[in-house]
PDB file of N, CA and C in Angstrom:
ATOM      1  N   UNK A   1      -1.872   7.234 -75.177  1.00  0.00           N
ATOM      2  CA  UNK A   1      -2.524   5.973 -74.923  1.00  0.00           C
ATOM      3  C   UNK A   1      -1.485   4.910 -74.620  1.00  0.00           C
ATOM      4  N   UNK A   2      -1.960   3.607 -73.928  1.00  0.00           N
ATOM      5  CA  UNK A   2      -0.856   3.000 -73.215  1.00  0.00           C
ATOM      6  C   UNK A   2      -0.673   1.944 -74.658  1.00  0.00           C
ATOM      7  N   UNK A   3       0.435   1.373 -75.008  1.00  0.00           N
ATOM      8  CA  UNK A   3       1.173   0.495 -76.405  1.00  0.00           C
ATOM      9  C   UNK A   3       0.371  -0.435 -75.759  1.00  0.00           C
ATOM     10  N   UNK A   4       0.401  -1.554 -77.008  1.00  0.00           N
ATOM     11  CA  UNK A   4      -0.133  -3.130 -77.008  1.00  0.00           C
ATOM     12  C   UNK A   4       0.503  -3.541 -77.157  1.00  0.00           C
ATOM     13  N   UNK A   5       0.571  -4.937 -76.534  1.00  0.00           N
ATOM     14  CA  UNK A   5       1.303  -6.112 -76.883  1.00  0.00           C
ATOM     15  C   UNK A   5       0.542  -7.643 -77.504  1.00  0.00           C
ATOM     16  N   UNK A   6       1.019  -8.621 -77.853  1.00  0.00           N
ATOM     17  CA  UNK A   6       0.460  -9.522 -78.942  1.00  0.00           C
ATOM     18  C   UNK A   6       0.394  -9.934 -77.278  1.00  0.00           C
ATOM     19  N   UNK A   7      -1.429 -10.590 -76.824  1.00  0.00           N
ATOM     20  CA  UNK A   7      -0.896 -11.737 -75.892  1.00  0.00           C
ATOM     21  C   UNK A   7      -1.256 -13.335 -76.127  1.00  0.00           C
ATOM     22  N   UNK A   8      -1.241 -13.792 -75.446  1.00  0.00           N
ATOM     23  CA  UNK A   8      -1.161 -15.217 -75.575  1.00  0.00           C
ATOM     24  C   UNK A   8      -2.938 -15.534 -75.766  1.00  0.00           C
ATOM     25  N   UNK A   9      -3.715 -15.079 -75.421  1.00  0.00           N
ATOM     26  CA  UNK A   9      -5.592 -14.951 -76.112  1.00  0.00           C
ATOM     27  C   UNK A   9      -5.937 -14.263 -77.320  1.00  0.00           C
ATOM     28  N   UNK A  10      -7.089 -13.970 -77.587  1.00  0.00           N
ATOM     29  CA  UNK A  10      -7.890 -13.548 -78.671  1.00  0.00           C
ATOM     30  C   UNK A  10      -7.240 -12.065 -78.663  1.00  0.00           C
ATOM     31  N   UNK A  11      -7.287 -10.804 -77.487  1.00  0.00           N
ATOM     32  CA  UNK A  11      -6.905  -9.834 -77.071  1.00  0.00           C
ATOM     33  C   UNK A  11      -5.820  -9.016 -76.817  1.00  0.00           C
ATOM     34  N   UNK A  12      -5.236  -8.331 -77.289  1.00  0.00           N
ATOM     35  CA  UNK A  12      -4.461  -7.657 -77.177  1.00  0.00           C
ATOM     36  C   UNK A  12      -4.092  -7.524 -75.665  1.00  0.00           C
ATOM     37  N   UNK A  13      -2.857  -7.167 -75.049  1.00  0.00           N
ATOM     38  CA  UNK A  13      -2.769  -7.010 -73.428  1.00  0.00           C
ATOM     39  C   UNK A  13      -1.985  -5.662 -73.808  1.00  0.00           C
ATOM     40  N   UNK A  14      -2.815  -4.852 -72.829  1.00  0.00           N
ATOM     41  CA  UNK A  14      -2.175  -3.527 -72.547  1.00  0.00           C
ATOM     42  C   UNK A  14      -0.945  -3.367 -71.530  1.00  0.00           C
ATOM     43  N   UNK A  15      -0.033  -2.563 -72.388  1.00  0.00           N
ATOM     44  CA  UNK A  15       1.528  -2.866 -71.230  1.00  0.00           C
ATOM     45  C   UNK A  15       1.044  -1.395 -70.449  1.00  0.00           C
ATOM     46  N   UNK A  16       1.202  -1.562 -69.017  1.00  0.00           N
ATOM     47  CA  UNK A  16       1.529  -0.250 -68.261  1.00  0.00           C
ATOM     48  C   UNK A  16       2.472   1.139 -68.858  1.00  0.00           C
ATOM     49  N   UNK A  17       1.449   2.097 -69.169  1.00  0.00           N
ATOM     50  CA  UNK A  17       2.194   3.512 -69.165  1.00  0.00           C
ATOM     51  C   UNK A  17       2.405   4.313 -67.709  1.00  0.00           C
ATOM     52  N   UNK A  18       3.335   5.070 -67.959  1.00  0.00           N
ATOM     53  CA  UNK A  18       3.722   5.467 -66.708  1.00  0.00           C
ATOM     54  C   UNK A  18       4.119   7.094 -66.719  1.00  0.00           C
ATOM     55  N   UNK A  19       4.009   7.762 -65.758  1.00  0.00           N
ATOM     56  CA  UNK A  19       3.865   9.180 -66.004  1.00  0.00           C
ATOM     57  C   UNK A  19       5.274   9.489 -65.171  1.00  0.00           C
ATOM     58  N   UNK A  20       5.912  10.382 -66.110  1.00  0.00           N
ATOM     59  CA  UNK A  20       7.262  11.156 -65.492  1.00  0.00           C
ATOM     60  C   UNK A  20       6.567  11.641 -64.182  1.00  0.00           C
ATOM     61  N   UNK A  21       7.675  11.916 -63.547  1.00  0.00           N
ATOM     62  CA  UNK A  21       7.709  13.035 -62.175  1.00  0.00           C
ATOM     63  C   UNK A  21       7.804  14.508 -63.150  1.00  0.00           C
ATOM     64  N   UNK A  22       7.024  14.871 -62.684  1.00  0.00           N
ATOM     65  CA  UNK A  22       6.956  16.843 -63.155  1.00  0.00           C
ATOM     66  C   UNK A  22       7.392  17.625 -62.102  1.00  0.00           C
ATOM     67  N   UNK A  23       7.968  19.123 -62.342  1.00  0.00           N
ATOM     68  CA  UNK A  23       7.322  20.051 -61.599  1.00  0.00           C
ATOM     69  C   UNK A  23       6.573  20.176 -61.623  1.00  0.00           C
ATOM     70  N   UNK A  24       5.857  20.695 -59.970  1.00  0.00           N
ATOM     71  CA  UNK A  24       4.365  21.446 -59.705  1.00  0.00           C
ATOM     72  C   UNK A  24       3.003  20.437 -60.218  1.00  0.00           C
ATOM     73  N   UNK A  25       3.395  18.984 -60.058  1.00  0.00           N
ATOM     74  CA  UNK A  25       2.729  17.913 -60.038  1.00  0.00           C
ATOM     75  C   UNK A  25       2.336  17.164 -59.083  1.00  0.00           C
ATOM     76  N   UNK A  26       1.265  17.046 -58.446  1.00  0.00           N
ATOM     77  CA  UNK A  26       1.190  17.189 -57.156  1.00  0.00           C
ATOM     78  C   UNK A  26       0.803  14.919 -57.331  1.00  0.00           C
ATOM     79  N   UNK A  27       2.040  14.263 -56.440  1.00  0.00           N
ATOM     80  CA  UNK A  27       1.579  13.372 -56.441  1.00  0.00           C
ATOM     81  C   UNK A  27       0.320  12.650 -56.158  1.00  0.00           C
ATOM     82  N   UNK A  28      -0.905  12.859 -56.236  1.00  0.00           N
ATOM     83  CA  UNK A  28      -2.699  12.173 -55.931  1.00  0.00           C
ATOM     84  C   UNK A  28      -2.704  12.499 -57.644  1.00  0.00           C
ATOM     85  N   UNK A  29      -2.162  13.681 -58.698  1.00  0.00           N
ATOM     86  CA  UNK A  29      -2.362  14.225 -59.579  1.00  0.00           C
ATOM     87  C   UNK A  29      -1.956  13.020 -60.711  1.00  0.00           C
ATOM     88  N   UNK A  30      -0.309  13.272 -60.354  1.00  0.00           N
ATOM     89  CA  UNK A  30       0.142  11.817 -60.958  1.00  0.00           C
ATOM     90  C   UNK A  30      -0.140  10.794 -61.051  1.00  0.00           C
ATOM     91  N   UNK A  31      -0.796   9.974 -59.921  1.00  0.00           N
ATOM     92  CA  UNK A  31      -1.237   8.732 -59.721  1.00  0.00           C
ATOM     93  C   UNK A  31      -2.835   8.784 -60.720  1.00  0.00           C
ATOM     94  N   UNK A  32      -3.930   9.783 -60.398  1.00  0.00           N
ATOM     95  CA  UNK A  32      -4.522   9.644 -60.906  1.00  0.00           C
ATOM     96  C   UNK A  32      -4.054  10.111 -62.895  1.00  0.00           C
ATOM     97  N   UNK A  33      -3.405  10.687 -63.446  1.00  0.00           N
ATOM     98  CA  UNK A  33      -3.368  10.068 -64.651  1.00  0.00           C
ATOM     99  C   UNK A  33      -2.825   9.209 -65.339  1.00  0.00           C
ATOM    100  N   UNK A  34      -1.863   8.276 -64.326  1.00  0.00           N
ATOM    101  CA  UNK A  34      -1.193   7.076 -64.762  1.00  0.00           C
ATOM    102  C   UNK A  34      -2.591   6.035 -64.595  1.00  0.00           C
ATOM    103  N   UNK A  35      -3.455   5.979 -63.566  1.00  0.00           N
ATOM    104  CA  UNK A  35      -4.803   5.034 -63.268  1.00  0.00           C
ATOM    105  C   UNK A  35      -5.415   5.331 -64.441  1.00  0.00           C
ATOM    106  N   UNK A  36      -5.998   6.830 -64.941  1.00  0.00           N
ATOM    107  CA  UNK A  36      -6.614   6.967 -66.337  1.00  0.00           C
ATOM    108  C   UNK A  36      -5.926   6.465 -67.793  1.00  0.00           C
ATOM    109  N   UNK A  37      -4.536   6.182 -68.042  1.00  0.00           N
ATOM    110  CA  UNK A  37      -4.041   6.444 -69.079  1.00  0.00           C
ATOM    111  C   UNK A  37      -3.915   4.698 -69.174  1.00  0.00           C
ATOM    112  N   UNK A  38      -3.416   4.024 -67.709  1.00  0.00           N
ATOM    113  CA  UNK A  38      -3.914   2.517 -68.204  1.00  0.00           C
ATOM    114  C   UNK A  38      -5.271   1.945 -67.633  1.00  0.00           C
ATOM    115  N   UNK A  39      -6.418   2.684 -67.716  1.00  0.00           N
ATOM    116  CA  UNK A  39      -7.585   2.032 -67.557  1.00  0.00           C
ATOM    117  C   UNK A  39      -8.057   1.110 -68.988  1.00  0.00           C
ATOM    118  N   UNK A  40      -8.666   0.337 -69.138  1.00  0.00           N
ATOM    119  CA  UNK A  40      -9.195  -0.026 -70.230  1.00  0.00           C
ATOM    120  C   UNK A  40     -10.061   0.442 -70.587  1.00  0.00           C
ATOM    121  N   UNK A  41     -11.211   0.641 -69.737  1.00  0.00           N
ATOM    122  CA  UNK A  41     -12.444   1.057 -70.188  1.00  0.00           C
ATOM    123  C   UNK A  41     -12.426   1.929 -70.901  1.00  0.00           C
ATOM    124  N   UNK A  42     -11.693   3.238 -70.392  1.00  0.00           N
ATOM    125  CA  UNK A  42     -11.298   4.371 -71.076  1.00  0.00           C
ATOM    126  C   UNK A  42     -10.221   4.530 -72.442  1.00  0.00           C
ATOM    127  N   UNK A  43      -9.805   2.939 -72.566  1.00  0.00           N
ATOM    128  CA  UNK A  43      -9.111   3.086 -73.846  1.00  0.00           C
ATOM    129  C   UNK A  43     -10.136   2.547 -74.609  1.00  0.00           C
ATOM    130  N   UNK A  44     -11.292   1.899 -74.185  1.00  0.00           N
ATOM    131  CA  UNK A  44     -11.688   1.047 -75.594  1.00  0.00           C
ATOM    132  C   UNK A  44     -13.123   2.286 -75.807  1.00  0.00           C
ATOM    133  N   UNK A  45     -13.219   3.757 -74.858  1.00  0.00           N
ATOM    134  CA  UNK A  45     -14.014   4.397 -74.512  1.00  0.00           C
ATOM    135  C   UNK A  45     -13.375   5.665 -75.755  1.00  0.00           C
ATOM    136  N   UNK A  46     -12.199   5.752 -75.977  1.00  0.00           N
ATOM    137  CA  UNK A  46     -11.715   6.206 -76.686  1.00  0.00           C
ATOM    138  C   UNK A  46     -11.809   5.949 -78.360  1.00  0.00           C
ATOM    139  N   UNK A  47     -11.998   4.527 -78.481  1.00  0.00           N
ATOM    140  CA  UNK A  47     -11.325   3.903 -79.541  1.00  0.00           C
ATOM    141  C   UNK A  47     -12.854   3.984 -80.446  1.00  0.00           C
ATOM    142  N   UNK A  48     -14.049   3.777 -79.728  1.00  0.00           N
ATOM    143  CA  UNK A  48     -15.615   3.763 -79.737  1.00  0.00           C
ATOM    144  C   UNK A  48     -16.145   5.254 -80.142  1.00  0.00           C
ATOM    145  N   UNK A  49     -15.287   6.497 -79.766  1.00  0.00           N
ATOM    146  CA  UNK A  49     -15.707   7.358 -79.609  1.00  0.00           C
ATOM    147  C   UNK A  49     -16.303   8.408 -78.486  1.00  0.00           C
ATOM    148  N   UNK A  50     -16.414   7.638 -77.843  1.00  0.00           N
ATOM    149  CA  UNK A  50     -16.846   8.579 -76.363  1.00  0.00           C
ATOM    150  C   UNK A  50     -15.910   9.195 -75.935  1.00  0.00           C
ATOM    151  N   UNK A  51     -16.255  10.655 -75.089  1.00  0.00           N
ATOM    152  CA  UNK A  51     -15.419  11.253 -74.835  1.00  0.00           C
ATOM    153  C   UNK A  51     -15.273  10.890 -73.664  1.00  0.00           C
ATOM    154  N   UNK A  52     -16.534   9.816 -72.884  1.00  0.00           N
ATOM    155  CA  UNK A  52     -15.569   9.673 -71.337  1.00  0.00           C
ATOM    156  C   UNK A  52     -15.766   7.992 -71.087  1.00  0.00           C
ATOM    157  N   UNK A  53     -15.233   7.780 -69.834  1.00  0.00           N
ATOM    158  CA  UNK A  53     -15.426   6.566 -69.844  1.00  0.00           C
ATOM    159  C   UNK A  53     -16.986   6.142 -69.055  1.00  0.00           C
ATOM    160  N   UNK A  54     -17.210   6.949 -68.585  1.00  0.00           N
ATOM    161  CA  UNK A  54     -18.790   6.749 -67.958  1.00  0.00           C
ATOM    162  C   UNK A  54     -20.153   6.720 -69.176  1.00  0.00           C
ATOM    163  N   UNK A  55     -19.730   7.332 -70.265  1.00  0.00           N
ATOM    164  CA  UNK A  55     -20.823   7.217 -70.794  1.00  0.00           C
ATOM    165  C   UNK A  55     -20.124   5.524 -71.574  1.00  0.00           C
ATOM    166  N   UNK A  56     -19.386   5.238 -71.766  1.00  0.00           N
ATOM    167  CA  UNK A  56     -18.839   4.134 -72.406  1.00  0.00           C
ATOM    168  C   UNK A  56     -19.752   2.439 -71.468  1.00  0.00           C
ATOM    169  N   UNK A  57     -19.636   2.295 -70.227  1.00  0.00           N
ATOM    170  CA  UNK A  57     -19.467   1.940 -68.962  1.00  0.00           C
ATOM    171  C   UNK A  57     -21.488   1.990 -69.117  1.00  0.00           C
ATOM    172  N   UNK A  58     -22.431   3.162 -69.081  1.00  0.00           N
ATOM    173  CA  UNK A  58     -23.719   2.923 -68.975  1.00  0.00           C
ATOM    174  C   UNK A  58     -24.141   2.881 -70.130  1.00  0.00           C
ATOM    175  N   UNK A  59     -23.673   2.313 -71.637  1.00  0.00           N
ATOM    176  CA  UNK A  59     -23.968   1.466 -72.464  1.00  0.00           C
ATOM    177  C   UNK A  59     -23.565   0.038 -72.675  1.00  0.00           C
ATOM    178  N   UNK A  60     -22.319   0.057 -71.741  1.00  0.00           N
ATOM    179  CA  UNK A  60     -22.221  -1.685 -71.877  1.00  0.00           C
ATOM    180  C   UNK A  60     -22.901  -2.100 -71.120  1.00  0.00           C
TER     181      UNK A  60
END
């Protein structure tokens, strides 16, 4: 999950995580789990319990 930082509002601000270069990682692969790993939805989709972010997303 991506670290927090104290920000200047009520809210925590999420700092950008970032995904090594792998072998046999096909860059569209990479990009999409650096987009998942700092989405919010999917962190506060996490934090709630859901296992995805869509069911998180058609209850808010």
């Amino acid at each position: 999950m991506a670290k927090t930082t104290k920000g200047s509002g009520n809210q925590p601000r999420m700092l950008k995580t970032r995904v090594k270069k792998k072998r046999g990682l096909k860059n569209s692969s990479r990009r999409w789990i650096e987009r998942q790993l700092n989405d919010p939805y999917v962190h506060k989709a996490r934090q709630e319990g859901y296992r995805s972010r869509a069911a998180f997303k058609l209850l808010e």
